[in-house]
C-alpha atoms as a PDB file:
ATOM      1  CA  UNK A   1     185.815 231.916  10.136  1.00  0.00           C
ATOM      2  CA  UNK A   2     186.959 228.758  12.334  1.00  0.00           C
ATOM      3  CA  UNK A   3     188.032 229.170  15.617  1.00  0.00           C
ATOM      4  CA  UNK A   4     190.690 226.988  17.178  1.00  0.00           C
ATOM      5  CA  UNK A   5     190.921 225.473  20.029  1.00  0.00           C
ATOM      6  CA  UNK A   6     194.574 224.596  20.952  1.00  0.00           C
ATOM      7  CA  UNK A   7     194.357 221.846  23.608  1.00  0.00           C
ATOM      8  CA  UNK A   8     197.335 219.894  24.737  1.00  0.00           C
ATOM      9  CA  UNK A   9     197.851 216.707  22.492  1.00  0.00           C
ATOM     10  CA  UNK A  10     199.028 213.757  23.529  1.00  0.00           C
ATOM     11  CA  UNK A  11     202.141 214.540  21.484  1.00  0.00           C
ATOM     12  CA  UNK A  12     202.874 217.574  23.168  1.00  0.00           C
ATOM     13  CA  UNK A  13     203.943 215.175  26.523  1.00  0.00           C
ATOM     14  CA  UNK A  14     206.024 212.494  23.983  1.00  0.00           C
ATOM     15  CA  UNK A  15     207.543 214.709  21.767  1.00  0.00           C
ATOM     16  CA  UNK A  16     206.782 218.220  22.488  1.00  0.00           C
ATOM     17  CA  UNK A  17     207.430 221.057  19.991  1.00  0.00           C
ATOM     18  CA  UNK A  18     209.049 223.899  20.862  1.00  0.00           C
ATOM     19  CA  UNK A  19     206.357 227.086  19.916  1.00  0.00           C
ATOM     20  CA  UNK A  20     203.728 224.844  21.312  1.00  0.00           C
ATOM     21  CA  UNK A  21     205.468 223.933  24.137  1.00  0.00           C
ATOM     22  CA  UNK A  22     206.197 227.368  25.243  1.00  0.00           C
ATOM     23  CA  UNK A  23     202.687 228.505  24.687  1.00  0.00           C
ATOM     24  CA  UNK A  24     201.435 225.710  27.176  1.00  0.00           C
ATOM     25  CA  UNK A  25     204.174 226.416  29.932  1.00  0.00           C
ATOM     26  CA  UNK A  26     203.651 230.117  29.699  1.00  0.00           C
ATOM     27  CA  UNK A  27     199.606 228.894  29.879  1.00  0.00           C
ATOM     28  CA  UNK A  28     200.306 227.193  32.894  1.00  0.00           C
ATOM     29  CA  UNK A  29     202.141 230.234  34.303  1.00  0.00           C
ATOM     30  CA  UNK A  30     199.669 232.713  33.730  1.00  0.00           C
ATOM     31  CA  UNK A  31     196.709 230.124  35.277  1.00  0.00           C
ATOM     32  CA  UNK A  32     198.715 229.795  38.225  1.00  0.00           C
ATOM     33  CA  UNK A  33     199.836 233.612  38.539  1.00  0.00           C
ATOM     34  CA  UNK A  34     195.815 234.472  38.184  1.00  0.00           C
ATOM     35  CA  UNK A  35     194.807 231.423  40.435  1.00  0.00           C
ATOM     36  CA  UNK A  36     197.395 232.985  43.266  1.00  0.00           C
ATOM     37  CA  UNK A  37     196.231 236.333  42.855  1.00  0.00           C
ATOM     38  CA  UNK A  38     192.714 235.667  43.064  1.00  0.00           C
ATOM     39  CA  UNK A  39     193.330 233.485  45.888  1.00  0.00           C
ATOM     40  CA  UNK A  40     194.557 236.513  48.148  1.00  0.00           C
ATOM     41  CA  UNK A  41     191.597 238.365  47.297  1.00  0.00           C
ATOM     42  CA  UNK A  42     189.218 235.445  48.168  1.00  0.00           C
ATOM     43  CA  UNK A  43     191.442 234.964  51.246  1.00  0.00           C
ATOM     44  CA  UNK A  44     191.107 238.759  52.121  1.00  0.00           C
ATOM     45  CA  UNK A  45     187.579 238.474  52.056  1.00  0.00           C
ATOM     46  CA  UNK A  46     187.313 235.431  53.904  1.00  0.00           C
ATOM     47  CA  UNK A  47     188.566 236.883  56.771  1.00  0.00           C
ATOM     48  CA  UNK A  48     187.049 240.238  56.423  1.00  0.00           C
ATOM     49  CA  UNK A  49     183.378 238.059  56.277  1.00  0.00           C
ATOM     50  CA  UNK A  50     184.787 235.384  59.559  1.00  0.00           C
ATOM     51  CA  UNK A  51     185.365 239.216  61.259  1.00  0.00           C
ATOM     52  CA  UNK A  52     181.794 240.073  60.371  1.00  0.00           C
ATOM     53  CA  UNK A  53     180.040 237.146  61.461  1.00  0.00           C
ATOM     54  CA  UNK A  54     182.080 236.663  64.929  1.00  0.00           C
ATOM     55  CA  UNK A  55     180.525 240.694  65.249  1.00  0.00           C
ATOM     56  CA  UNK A  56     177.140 239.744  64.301  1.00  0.00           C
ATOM     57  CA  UNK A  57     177.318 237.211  66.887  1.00  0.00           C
ATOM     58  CA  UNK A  58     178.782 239.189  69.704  1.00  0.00           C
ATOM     59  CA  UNK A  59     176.038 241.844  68.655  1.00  0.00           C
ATOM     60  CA  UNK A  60     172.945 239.396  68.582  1.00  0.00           C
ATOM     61  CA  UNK A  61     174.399 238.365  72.393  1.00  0.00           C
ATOM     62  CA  UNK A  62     174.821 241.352  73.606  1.00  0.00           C
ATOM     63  CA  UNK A  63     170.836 242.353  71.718  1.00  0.00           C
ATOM     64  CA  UNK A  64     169.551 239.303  73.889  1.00  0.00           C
ATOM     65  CA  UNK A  65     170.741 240.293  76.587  1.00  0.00           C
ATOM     66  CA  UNK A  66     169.281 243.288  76.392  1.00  0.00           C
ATOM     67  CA  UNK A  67     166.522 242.090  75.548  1.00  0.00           C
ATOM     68  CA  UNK A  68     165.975 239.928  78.696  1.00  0.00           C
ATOM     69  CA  UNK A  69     166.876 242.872  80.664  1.00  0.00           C
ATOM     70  CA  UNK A  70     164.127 245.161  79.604  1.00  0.00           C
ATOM     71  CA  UNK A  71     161.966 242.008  79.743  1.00  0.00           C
ATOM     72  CA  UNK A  72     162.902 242.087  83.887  1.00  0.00           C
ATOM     73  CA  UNK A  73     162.607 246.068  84.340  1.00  0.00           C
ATOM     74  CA  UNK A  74     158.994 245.667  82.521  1.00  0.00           C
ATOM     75  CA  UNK A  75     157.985 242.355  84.535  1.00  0.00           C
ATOM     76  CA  UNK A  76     159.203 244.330  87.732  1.00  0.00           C
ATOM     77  CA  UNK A  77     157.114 247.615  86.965  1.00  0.00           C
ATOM     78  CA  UNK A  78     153.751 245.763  86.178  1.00  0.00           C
ATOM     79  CA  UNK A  79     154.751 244.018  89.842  1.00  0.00           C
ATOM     80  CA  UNK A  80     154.827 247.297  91.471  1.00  0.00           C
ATOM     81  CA  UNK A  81     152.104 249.139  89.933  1.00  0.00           C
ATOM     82  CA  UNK A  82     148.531 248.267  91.376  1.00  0.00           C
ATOM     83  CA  UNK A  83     145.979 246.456  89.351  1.00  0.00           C
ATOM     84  CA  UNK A  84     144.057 248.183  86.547  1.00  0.00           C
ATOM     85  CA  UNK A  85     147.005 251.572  86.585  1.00  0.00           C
ATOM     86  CA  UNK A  86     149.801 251.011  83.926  1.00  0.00           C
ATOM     87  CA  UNK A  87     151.520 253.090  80.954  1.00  0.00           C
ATOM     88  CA  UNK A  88     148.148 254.622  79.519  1.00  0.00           C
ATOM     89  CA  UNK A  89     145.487 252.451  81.094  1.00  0.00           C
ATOM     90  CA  UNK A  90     142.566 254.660  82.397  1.00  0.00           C
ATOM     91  CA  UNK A  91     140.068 253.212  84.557  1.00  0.00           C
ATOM     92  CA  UNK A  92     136.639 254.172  85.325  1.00  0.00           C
ATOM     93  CA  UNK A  93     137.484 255.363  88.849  1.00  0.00           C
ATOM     94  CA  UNK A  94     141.136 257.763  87.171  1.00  0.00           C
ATOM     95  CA  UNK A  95     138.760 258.921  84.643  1.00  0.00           C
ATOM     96  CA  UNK A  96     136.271 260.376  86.517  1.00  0.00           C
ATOM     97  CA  UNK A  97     138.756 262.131  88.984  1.00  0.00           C
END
């Protein structure tokens, strides 16, 4: 069983046939009707992930930010508490009393 290939030929530019030169336009068609619609999918996407990441980014801020906060609050607690009392730190002297 051979399989054929039918690749444009040089001939097909000089002096093109008619059945073969149909089957290469309407080629040429479908590549570009599958090319366009896979284009507007990729496109879709594209967007939908430049959406996500801007998100991401806004969220990771925002997470820092956050972050640094509760980093203050803490920082300002262990300021105002006295030495050796803090969130489940028993002394010797609390202990015993």
């Amino acid at each position: 069983m051979a399989i054929s290939c039918n690749q444009p030929l040089p001939q097909d530019l000089y002096k093109p046939e008619q059945p073969r030169l149909r089957r290469n336009l309407s080629a040429v068609i479908n590549f570009a009707k599958y090319r366009e619609e896979k284009l507007l999918a990729y496109s879709e996407l594209q967007e939908h992930l430049e959406a996500l990441v801007a998100d991401k980014e806004g969220l990771e801020a925002e997470h820092e930010d956050l972050r640094a906060e509760l980093q203050r609050i803490q920082d300002e607690r262990a300021a105002e508490m006295p030495v050796g009392v803090g969130w489940g730190v028993r002394t010797w002297s609390t202990a015993a009393g």
